[in-house]
C-alpha atoms as a PDB file:
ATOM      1  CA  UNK A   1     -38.186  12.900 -21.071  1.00  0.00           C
ATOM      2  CA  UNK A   2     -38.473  13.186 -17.744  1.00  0.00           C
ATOM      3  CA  UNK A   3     -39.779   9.536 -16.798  1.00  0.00           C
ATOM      4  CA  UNK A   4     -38.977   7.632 -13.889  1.00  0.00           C
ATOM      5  CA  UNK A   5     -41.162   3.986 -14.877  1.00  0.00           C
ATOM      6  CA  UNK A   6     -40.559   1.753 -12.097  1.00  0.00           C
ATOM      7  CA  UNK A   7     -40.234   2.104  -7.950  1.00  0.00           C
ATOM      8  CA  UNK A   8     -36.263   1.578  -8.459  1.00  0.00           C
ATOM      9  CA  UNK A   9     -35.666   4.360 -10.639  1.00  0.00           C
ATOM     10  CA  UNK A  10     -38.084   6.480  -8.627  1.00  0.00           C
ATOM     11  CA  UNK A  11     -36.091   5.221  -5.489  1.00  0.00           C
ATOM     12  CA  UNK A  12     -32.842   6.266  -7.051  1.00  0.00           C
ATOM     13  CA  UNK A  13     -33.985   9.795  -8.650  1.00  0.00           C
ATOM     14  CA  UNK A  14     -35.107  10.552  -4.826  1.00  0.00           C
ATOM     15  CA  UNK A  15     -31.257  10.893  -4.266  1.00  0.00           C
ATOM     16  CA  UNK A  16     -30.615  13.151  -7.422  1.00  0.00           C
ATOM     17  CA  UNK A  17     -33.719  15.132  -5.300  1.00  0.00           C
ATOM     18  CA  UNK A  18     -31.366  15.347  -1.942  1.00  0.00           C
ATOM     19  CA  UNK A  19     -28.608  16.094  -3.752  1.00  0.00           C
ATOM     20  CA  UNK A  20     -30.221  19.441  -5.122  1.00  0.00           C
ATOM     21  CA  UNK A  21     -32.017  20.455  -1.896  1.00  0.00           C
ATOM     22  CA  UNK A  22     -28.745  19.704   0.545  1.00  0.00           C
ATOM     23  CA  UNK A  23     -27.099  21.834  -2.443  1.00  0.00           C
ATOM     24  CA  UNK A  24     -29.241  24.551  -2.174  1.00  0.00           C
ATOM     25  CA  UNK A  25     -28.589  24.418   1.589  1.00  0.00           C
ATOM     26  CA  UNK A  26     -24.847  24.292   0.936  1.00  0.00           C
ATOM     27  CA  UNK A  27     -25.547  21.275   3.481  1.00  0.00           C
ATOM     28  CA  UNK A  28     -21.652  19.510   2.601  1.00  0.00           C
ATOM     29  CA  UNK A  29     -22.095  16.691   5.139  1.00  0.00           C
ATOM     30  CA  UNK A  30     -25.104  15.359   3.420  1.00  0.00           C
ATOM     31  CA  UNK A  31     -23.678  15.614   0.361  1.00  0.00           C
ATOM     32  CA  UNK A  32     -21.025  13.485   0.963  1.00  0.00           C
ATOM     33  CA  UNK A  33     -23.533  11.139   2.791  1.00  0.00           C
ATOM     34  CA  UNK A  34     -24.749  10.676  -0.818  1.00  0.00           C
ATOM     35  CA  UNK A  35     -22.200   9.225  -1.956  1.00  0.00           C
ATOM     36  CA  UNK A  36     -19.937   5.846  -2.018  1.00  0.00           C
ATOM     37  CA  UNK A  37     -17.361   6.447   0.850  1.00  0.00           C
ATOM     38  CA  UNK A  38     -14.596   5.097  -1.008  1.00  0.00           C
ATOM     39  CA  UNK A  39     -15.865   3.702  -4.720  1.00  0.00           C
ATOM     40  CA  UNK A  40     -16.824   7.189  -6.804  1.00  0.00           C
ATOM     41  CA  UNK A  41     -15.935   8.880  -9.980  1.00  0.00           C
ATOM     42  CA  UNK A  42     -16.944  12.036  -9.226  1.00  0.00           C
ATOM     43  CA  UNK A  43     -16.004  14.686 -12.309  1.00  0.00           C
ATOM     44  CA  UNK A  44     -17.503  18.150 -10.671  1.00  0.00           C
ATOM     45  CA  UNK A  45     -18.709  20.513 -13.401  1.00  0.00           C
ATOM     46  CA  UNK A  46     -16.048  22.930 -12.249  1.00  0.00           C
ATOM     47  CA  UNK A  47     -13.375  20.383 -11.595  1.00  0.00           C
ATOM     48  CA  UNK A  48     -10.424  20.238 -12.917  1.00  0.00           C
ATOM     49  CA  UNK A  49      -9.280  16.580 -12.478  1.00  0.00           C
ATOM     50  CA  UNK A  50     -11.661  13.197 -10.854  1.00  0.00           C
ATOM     51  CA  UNK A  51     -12.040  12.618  -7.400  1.00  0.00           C
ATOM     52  CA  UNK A  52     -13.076   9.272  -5.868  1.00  0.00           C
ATOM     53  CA  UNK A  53     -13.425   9.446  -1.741  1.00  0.00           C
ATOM     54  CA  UNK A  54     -15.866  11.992   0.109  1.00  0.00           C
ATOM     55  CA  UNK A  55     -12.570  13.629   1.535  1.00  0.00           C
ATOM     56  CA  UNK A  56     -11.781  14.928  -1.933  1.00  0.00           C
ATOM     57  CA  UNK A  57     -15.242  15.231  -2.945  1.00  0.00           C
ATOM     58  CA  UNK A  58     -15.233  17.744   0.003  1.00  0.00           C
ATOM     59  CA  UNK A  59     -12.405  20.035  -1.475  1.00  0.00           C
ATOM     60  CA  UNK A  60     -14.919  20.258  -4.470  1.00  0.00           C
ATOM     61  CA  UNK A  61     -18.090  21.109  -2.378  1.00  0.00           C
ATOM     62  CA  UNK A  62     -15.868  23.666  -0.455  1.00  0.00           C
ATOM     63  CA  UNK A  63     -14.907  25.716  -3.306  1.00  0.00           C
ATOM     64  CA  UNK A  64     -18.286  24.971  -5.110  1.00  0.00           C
ATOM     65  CA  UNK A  65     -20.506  26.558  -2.217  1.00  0.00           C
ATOM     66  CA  UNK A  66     -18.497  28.983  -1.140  1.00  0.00           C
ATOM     67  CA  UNK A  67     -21.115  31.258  -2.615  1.00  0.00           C
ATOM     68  CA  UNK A  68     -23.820  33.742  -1.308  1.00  0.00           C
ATOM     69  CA  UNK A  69     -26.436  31.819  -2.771  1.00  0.00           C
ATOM     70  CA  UNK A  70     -27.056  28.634  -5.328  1.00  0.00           C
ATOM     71  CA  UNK A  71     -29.764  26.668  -6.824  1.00  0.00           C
ATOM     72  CA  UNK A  72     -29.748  24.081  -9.476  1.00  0.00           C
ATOM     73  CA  UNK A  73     -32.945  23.083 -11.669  1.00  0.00           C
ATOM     74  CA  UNK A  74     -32.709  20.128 -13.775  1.00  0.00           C
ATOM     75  CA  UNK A  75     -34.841  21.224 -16.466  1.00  0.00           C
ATOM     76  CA  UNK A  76     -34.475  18.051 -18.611  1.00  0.00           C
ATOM     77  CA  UNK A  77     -33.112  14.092 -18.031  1.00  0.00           C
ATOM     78  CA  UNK A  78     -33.667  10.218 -18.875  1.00  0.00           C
ATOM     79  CA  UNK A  79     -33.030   7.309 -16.864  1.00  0.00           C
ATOM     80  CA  UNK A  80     -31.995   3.707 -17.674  1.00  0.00           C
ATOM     81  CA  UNK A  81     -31.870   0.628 -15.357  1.00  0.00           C
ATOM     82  CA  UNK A  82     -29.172  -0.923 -15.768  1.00  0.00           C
ATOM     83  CA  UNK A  83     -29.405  -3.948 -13.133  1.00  0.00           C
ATOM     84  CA  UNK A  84     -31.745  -3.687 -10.297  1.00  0.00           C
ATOM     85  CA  UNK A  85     -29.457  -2.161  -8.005  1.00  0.00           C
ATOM     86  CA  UNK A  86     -27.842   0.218 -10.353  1.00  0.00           C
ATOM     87  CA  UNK A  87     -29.775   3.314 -12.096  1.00  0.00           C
ATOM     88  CA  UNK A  88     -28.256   6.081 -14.327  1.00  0.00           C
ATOM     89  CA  UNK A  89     -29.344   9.337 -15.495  1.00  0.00           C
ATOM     90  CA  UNK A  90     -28.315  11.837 -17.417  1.00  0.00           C
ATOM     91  CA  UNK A  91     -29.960  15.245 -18.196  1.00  0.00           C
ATOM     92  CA  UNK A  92     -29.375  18.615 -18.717  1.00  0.00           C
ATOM     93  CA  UNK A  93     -29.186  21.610 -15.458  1.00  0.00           C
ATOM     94  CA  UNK A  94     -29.147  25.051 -14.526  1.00  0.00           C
ATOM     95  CA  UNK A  95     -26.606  26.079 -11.852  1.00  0.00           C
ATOM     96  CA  UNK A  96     -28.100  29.837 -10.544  1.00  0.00           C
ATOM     97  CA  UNK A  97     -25.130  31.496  -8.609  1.00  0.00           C
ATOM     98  CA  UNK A  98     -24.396  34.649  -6.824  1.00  0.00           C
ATOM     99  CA  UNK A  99     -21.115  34.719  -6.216  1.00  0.00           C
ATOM    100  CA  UNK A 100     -20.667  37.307  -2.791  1.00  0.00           C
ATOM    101  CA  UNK A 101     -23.677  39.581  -1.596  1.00  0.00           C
ATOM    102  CA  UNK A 102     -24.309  42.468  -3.825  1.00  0.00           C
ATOM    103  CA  UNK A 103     -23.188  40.051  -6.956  1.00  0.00           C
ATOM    104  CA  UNK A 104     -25.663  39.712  -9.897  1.00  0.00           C
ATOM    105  CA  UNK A 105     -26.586  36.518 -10.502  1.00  0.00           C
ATOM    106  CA  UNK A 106     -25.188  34.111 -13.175  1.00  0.00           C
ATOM    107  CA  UNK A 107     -26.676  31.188 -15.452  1.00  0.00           C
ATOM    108  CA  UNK A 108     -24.486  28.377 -15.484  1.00  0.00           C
ATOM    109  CA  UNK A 109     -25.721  25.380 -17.924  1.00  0.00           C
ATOM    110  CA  UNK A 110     -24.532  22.093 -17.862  1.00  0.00           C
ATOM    111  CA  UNK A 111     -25.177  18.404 -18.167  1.00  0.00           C
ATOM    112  CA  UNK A 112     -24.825  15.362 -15.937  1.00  0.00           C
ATOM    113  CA  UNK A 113     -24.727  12.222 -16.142  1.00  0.00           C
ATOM    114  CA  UNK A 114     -25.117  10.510 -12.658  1.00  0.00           C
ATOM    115  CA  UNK A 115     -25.008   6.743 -11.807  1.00  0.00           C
ATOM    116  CA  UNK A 116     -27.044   5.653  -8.606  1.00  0.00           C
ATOM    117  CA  UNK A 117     -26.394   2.446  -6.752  1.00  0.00           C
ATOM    118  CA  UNK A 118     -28.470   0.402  -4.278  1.00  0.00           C
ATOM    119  CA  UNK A 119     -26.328  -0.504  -1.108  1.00  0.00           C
ATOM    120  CA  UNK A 120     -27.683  -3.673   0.565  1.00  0.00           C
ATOM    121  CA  UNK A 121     -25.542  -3.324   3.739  1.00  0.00           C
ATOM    122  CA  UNK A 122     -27.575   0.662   4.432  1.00  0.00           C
ATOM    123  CA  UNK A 123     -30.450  -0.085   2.136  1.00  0.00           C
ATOM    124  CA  UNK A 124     -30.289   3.175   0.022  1.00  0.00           C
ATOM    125  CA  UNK A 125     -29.253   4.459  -2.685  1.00  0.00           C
ATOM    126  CA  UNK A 126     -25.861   6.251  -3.278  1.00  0.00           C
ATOM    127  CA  UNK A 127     -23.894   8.194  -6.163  1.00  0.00           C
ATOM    128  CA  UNK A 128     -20.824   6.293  -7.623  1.00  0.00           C
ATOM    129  CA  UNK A 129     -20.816   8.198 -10.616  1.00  0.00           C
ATOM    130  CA  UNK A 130     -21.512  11.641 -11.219  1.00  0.00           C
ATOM    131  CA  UNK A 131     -20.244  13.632 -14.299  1.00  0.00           C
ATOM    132  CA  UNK A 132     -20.916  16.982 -14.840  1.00  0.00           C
ATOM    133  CA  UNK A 133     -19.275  19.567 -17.490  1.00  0.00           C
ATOM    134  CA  UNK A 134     -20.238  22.584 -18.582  1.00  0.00           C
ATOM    135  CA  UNK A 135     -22.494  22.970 -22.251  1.00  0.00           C
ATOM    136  CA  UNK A 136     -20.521  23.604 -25.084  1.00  0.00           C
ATOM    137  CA  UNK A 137     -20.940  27.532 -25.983  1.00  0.00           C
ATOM    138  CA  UNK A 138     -20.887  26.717 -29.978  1.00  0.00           C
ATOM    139  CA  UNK A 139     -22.297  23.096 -29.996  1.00  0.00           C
ATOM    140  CA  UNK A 140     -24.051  21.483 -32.479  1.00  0.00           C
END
């Protein structure tokens, strides 16, 4: 779908934007700067159990870029506003990751869903939600 109607939505998705280029920069710090300090739900697509401050959002981002090399195209998504300071979207992605130098690369799909909110006090918009699991293999 792909569609991003109004300047909110458009201002939110530009955070979805960082989030993938300080990913592919394995930029940590920035990532965190993306989200809530202290009021997430943040299910990683490798995670094993829901973390809600950026200190244990950083355990996640350690482990997840601690990689030769990643990028992530979201190759599909929607978004709903849901009050004017709140904006979700959820989509499909494609996680490209060589593991250590030398490594082939490897395909990972999976699909997000990823709830944006407008902070008055910094005027810009941050992650409180953001759920990500891995495609189902034999889905329907």
């Amino acid at each position: 779908m792909n569609n991003l109607p109004t300047p909110r939505t458009q201002a939110a998705w530009r955070t979805v934007e960082k989030w993938t280029q300080y990913l592919h920069q394995g930029d940590i710090d920035s990532i965190l700067l993306l989200f809530c300090e202290n009021d997430n739900a943040f299910w990683g697509t490798f995670a094993t159990h829901m973390r809600h401050t950026r200190a244990e959002l950083r355990t996640y981002y350690d482990q997840f870029l601690d990689v030769e090399e990643i990028t992530c195209r979201i190759s599909d998504y929607s978004a709903r506003e849901i009050t004017n300071d709140i904006v979700s979207f959820t989509g499909i992605y494609e996680f490209d990751i060589i593991k250590e130098k030398g490594d082939p690369m490897t395909t990972t799909l999976a699909r997000f869903t990823f709830t944006i909110r407008h902070d008055n006090i910094d005027n810009r918009w941050m992650f409180v939600e953001h759920h990500s699991s891995l495609m189902p293999e034999n889905g329907f």
